[in-house]
N, C-alpha and C. Protein backbone atom coordinates (compact mmCIF):
# COMPACT_ATOMS: atom_id res chain seq x y z
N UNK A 1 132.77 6.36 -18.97
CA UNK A 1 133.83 7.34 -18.85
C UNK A 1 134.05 7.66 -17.38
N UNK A 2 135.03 7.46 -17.10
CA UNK A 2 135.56 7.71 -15.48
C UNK A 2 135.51 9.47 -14.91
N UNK A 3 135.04 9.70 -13.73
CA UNK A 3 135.16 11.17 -13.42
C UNK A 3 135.94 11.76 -12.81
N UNK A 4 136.78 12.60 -13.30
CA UNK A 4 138.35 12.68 -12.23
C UNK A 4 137.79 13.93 -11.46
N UNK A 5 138.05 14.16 -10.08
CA UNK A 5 137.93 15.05 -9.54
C UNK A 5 139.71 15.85 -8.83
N UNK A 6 139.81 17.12 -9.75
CA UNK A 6 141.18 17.57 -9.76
C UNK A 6 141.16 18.94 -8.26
N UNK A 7 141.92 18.83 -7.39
CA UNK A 7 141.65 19.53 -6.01
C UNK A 7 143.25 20.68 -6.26
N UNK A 8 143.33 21.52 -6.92
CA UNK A 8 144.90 21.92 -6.62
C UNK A 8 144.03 23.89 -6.43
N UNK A 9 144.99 24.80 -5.79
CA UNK A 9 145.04 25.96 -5.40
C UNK A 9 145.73 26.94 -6.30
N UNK A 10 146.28 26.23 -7.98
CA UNK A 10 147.07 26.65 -8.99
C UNK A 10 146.45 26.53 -10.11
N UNK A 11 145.80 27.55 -10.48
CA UNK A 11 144.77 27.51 -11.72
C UNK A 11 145.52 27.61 -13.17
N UNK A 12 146.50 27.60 -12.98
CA UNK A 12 147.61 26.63 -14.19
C UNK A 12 147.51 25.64 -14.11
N UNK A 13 148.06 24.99 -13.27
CA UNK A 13 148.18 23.27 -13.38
C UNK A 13 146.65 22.98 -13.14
N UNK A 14 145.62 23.47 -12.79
CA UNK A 14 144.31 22.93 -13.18
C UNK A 14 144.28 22.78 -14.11
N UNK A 15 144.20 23.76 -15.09
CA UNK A 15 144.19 24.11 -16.77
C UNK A 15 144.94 23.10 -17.00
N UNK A 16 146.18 22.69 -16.98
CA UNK A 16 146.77 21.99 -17.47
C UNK A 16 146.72 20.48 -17.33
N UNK A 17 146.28 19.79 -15.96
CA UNK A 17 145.60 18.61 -15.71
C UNK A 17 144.70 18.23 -16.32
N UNK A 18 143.23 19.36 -16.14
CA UNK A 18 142.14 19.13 -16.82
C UNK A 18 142.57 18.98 -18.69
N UNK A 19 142.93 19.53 -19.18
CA UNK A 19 143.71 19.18 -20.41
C UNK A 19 143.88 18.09 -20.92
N UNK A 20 145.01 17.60 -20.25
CA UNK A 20 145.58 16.53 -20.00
C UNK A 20 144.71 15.09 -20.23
N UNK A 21 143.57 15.34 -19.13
CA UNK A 21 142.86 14.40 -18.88
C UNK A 21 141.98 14.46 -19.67
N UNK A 22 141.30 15.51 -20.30
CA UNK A 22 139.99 15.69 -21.29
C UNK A 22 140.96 14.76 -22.12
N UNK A 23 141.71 15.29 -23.00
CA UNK A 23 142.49 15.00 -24.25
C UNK A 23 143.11 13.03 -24.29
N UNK A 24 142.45 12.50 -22.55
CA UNK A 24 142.51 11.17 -22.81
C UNK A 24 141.49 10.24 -22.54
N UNK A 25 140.17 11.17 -22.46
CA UNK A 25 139.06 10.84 -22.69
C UNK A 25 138.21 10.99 -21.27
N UNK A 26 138.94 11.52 -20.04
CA UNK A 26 138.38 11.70 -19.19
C UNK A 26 137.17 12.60 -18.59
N UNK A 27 136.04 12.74 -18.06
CA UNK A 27 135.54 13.79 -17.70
C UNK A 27 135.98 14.41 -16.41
N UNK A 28 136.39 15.62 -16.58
CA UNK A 28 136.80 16.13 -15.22
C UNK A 28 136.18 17.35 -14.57
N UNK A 29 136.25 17.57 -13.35
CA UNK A 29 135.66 18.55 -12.27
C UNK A 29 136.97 18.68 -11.68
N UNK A 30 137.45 20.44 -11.56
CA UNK A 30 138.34 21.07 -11.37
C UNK A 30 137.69 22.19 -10.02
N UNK A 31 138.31 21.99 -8.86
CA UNK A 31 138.28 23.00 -7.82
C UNK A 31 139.56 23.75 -7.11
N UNK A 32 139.48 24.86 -6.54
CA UNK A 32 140.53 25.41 -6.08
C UNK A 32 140.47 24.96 -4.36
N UNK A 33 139.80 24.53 -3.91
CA UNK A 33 140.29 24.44 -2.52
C UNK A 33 139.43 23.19 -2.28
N UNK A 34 139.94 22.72 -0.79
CA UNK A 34 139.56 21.49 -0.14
C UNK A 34 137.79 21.64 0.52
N UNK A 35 137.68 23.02 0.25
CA UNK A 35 136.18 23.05 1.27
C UNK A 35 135.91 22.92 -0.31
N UNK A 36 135.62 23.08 -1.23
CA UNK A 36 134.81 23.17 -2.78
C UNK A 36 134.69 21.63 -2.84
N UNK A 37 135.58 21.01 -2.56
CA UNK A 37 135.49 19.52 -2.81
C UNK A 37 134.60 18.70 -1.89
N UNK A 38 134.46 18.97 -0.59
CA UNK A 38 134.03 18.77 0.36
C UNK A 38 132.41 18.73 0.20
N UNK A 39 132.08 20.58 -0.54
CA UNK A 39 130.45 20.56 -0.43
C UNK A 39 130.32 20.02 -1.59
N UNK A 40 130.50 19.19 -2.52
CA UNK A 40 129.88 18.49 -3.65
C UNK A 40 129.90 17.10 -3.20
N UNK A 41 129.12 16.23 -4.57
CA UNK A 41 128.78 14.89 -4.16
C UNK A 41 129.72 14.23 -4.81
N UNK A 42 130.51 13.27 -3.99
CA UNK A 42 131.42 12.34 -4.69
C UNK A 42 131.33 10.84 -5.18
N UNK A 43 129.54 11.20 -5.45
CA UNK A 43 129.31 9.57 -5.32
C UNK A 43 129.68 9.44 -6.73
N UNK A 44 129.44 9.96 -7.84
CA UNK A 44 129.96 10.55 -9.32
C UNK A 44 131.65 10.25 -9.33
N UNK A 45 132.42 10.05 -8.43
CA UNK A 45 133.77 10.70 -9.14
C UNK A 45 134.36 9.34 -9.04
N UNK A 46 135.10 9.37 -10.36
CA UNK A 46 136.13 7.66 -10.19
C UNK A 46 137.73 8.02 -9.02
N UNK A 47 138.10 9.33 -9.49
CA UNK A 47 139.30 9.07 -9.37
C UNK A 47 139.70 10.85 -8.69
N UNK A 48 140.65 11.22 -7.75
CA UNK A 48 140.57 11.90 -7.27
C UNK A 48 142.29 12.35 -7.31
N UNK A 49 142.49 13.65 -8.46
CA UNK A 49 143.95 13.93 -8.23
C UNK A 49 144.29 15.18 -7.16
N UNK A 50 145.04 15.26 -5.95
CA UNK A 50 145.16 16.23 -5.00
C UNK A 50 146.07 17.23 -4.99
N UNK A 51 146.66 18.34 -4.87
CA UNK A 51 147.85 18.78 -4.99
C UNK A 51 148.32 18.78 -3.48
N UNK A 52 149.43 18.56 -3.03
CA UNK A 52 149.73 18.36 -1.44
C UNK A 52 149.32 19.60 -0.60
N UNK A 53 150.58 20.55 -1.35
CA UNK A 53 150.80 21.88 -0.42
C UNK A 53 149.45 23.20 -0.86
N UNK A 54 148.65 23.24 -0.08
CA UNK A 54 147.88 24.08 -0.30
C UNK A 54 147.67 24.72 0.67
N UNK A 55 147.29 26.10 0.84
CA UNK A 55 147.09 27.09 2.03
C UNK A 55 145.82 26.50 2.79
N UNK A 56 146.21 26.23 3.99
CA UNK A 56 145.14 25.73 5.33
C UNK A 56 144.61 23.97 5.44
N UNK A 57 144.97 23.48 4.94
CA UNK A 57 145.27 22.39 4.48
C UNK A 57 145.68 21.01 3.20
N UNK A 58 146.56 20.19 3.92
CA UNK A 58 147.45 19.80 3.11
C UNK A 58 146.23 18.53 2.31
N UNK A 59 147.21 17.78 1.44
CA UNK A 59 146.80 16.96 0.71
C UNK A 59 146.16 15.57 1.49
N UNK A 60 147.05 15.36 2.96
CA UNK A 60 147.07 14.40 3.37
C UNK A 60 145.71 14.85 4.41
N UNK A 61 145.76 16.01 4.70
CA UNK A 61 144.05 16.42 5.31
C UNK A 61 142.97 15.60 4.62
N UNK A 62 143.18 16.35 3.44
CA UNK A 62 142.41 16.04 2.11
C UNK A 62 141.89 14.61 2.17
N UNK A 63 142.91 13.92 1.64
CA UNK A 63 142.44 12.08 1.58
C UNK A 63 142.30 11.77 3.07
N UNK A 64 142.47 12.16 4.41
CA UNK A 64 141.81 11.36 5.38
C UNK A 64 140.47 11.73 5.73
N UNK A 65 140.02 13.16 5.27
CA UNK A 65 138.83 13.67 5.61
C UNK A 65 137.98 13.12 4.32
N UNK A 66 138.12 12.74 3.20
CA UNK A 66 137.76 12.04 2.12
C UNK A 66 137.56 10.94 2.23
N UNK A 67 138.37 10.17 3.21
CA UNK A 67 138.06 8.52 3.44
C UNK A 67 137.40 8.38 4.27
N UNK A 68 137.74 8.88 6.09
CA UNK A 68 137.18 9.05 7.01
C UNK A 68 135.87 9.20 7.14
N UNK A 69 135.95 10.87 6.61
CA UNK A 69 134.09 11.65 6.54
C UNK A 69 133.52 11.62 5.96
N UNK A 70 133.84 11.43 4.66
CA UNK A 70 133.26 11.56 3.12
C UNK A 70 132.85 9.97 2.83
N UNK A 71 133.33 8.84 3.49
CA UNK A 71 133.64 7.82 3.02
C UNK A 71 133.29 7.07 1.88
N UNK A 72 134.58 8.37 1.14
CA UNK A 72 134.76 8.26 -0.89
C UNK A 72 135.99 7.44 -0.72
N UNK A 73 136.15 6.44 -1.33
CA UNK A 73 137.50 5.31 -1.21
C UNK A 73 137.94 4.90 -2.82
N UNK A 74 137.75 6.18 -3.56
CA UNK A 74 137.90 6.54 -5.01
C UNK A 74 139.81 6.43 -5.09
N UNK A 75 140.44 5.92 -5.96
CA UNK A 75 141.81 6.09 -5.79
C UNK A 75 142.20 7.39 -5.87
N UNK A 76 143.21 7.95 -5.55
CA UNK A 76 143.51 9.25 -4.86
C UNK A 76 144.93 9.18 -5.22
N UNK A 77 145.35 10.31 -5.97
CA UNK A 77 146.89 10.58 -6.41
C UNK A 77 147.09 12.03 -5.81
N UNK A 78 148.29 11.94 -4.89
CA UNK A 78 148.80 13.17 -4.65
C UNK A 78 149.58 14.22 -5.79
N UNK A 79 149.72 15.21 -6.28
CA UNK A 79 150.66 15.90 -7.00
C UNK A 79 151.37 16.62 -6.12
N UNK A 80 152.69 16.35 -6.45
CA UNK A 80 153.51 16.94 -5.57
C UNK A 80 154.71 17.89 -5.95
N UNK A 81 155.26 18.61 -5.25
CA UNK A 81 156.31 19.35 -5.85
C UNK A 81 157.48 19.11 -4.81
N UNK A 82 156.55 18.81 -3.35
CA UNK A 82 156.90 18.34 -2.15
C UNK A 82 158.54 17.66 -2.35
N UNK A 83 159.53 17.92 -1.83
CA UNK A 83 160.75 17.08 -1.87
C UNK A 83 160.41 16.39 -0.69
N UNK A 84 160.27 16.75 0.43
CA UNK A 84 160.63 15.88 1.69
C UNK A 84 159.22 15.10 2.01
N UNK A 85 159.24 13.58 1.68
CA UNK A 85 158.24 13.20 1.34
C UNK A 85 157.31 12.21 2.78
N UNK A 86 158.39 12.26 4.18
CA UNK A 86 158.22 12.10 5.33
C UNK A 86 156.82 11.99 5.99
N UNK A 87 156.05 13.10 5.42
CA UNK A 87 154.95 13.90 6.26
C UNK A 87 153.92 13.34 5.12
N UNK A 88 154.01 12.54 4.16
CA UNK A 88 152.99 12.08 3.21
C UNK A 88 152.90 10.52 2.64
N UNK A 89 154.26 9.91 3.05
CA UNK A 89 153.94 8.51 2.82
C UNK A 89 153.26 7.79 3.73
N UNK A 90 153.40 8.14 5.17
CA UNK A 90 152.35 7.06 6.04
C UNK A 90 150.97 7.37 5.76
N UNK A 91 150.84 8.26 5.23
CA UNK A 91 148.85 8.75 5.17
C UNK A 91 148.80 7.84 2.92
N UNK A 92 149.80 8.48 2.93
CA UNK A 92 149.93 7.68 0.90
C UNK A 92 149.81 5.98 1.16
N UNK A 93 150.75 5.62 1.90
CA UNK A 93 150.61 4.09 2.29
C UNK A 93 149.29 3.45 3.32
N UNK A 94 148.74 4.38 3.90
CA UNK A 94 147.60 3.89 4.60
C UNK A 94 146.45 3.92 4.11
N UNK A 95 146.48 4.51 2.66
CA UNK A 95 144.78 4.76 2.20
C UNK A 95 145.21 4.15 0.62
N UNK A 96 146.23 3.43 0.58
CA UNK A 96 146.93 3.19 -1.11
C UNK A 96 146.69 4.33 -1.84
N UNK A 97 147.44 5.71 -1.65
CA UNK A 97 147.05 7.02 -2.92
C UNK A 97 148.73 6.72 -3.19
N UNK A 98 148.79 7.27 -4.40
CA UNK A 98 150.07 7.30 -5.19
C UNK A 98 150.57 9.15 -5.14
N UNK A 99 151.96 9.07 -5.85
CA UNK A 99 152.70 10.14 -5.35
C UNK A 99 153.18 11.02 -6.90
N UNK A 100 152.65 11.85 -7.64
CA UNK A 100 152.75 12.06 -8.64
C UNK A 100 153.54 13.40 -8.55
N UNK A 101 154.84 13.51 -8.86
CA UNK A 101 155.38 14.37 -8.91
C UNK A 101 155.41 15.80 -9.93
N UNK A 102 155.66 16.80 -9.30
CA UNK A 102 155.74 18.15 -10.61
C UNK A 102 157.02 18.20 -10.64
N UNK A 103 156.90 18.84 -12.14
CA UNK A 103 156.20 19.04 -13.05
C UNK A 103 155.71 17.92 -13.29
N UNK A 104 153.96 17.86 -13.86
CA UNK A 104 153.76 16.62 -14.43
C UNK A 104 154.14 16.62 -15.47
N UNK A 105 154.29 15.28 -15.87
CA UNK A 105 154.28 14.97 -17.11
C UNK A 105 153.22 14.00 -17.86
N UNK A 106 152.23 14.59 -18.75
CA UNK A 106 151.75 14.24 -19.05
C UNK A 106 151.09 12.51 -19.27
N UNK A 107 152.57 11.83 -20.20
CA UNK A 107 152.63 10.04 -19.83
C UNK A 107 152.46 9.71 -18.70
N UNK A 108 153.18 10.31 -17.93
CA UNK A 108 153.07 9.45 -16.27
C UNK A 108 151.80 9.48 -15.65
N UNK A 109 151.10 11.27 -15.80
CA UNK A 109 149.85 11.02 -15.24
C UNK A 109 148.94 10.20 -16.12
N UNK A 110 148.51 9.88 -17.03
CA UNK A 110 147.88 8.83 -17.52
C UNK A 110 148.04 7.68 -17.21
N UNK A 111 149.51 7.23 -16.87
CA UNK A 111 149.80 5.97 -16.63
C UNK A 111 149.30 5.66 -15.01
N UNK A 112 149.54 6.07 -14.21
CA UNK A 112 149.24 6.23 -12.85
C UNK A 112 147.49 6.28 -12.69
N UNK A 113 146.78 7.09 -13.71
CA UNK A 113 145.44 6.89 -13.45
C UNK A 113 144.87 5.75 -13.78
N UNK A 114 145.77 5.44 -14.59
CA UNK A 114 144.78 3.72 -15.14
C UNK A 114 145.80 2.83 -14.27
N UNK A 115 146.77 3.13 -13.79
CA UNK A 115 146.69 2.22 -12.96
C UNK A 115 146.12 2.26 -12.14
N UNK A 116 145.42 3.14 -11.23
CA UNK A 116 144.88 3.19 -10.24
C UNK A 116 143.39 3.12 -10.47
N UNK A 117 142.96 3.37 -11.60
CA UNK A 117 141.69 3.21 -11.64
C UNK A 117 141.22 1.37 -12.11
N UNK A 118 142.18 0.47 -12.31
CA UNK A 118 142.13 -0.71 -12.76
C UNK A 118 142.50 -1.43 -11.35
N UNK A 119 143.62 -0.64 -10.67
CA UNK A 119 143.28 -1.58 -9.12
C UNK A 119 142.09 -1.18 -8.40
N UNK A 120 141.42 -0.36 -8.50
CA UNK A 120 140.05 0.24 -7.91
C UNK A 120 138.75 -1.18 -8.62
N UNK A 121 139.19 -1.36 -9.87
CA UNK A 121 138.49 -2.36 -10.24
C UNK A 121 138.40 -3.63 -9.39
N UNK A 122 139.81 -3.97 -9.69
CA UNK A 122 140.00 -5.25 -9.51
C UNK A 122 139.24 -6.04 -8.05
């Protein structure tokens, strides 16, 4: 069973991710900020969903200090609500994380995790 590690500052759409993902067989670990994610061990986690806009740093902090420092190279999906998407595709295209838009929708995020967790395979 794969371990999703869910990073958002909106304890709705936690609730509602983690949901999501239990209900498709996933085990998940849910935090509110980027330092919570930081002091745990990520040698455990398959798959890593981010929310972009969060107070004191962004999503794209997130996955370079994750690849960089942490060096966790777990696939990594942004959630976004973000329209102007400028300031997140060169860091999305440089580490291959995908761009998962809000509202989620349920199908898509499933579909996006197995895809990403099957190119992580491959």
């Amino acid at each position: 069973m794969a371990n999703v590690l869910v990073i958002d500052d909106d304890r709705f759409v936690l609730a509602m991710v983690r949901d999501i993902l239990q209900s498709a067989g996933y085990a998940v670990v849910t935090v509110q900020t980027p330092e919570e994610a930081f002091n745990m061990s990520v040698s455990e986690i398959s798959a890593i969903l981010c929310d972009y806009n969060m107070p004191g740093m962004t999503g794209a902090d997130v996955l370079t200090a994750m690849r960089e420092l942490q060096g966790c190279n777990v696939p990594f999906i942004f959630l976004t609500g973000h329209e102007e998407l400028d300031d997140i595709l060169p860091v999305a295209i440089r580490y291959g994380a995908e761009l998962l838009p809000k509202p989620i929708q349920p199908v898509e995020l499933i579909r996006l995790l197995v895809k990403q967790l099957g190119t992580a395979a491959a």
